[in-house]
Protein backbone atom coordinates (compact mmCIF):
# COMPACT_ATOMS: atom_id res chain seq x y z
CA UNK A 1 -21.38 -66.75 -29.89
CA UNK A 2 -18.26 -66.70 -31.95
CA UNK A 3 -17.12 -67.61 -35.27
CA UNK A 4 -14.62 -70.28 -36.01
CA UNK A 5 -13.41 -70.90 -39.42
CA UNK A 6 -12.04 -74.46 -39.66
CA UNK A 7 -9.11 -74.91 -41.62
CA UNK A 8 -10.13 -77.74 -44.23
CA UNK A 9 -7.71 -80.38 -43.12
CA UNK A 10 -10.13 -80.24 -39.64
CA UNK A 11 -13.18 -80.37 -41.81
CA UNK A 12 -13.56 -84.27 -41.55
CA UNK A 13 -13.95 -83.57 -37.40
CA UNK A 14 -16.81 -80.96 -37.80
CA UNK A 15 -18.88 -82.98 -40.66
CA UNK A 16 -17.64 -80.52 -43.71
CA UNK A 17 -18.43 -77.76 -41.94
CA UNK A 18 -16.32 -74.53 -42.38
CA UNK A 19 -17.53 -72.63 -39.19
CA UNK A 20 -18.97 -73.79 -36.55
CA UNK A 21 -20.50 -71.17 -33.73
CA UNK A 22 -18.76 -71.95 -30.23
CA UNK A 23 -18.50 -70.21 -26.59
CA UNK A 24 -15.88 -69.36 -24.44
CA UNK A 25 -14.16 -65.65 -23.22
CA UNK A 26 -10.72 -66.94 -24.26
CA UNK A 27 -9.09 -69.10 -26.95
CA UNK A 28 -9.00 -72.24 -24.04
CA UNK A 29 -12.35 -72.07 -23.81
CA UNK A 30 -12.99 -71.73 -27.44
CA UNK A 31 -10.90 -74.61 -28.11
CA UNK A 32 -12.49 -77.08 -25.16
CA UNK A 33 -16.07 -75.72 -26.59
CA UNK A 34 -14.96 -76.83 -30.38
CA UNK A 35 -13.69 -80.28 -28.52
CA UNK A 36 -16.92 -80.85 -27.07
CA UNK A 37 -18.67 -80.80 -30.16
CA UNK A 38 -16.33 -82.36 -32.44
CA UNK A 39 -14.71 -84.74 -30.58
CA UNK A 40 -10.32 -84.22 -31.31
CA UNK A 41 -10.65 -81.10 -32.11
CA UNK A 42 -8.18 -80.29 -29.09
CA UNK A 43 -5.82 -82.99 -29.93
CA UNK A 44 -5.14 -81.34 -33.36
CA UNK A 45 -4.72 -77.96 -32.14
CA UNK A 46 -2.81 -78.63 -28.68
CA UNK A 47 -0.39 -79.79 -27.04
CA UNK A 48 0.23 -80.13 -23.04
CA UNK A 49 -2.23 -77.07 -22.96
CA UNK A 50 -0.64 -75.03 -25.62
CA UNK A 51 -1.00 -74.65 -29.02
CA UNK A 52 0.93 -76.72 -31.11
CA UNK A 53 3.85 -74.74 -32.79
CA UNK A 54 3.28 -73.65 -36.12
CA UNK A 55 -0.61 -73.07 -35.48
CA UNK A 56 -1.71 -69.47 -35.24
CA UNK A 57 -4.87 -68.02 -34.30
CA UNK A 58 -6.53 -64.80 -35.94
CA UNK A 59 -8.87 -62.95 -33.78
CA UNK A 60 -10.85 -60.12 -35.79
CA UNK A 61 -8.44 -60.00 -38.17
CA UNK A 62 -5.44 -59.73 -35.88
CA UNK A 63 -2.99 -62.70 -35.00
CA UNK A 64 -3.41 -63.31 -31.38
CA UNK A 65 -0.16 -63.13 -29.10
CA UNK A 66 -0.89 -64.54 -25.65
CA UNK A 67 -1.91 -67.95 -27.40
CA UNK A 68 -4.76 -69.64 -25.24
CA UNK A 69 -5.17 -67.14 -22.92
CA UNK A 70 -6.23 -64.64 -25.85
CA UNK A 71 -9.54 -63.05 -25.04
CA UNK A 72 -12.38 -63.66 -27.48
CA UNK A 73 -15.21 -61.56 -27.89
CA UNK A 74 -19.07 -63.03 -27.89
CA UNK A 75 -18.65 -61.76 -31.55
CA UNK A 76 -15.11 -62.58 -32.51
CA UNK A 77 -14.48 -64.60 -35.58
CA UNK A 78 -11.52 -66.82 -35.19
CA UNK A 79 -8.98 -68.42 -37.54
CA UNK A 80 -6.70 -71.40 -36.58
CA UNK A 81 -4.41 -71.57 -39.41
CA UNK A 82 -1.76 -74.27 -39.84
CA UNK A 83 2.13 -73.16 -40.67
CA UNK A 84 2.30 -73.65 -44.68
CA UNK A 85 5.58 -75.85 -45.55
CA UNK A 86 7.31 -76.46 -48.36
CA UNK A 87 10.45 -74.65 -50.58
């Protein structure tokens, strides 16, 4: 299974943890398998279907272009990481 590091702002939704195992062949899946188990996870990452602007998502180390329809390895580790404001 992969490996998603939750950014600590979506700690409260997994319990504290900072990864949390999930399934899925493609970052939709990933993201409805991290909803399942942590109920509004999805609402905090997506919009209408998409990724909410300003979120990115690191797949082995590289920053993944095609947005939900990535493709995830069985081994991948994953980062959803929030735009960083401020001036």
């Amino acid at each position: 299974m992969a490996e998603v590091w939750i950014p600590p702002r979506l700690q409260e939704l997994t319990g504290g943890k900072q990864q949390v195992q999930v399934s899925g062949s493609n970052v939709r899946q990933v993201i409805n398998d991290l909803d399942n188990q942590f109920p509004g996870m999805k609402d905090q990452l997506c919009l209408d279907g998409d990724l909410y602007p300003g979120i990115a998502v690191i797949i082995d180390g590289e920053t993944a272009n095609l947005g939900v329809l990535e493709r995830v390895k069985e081994d991948s580790e994953i980062h959803f990481l929030p735009a960083i404001s401020g001036g």
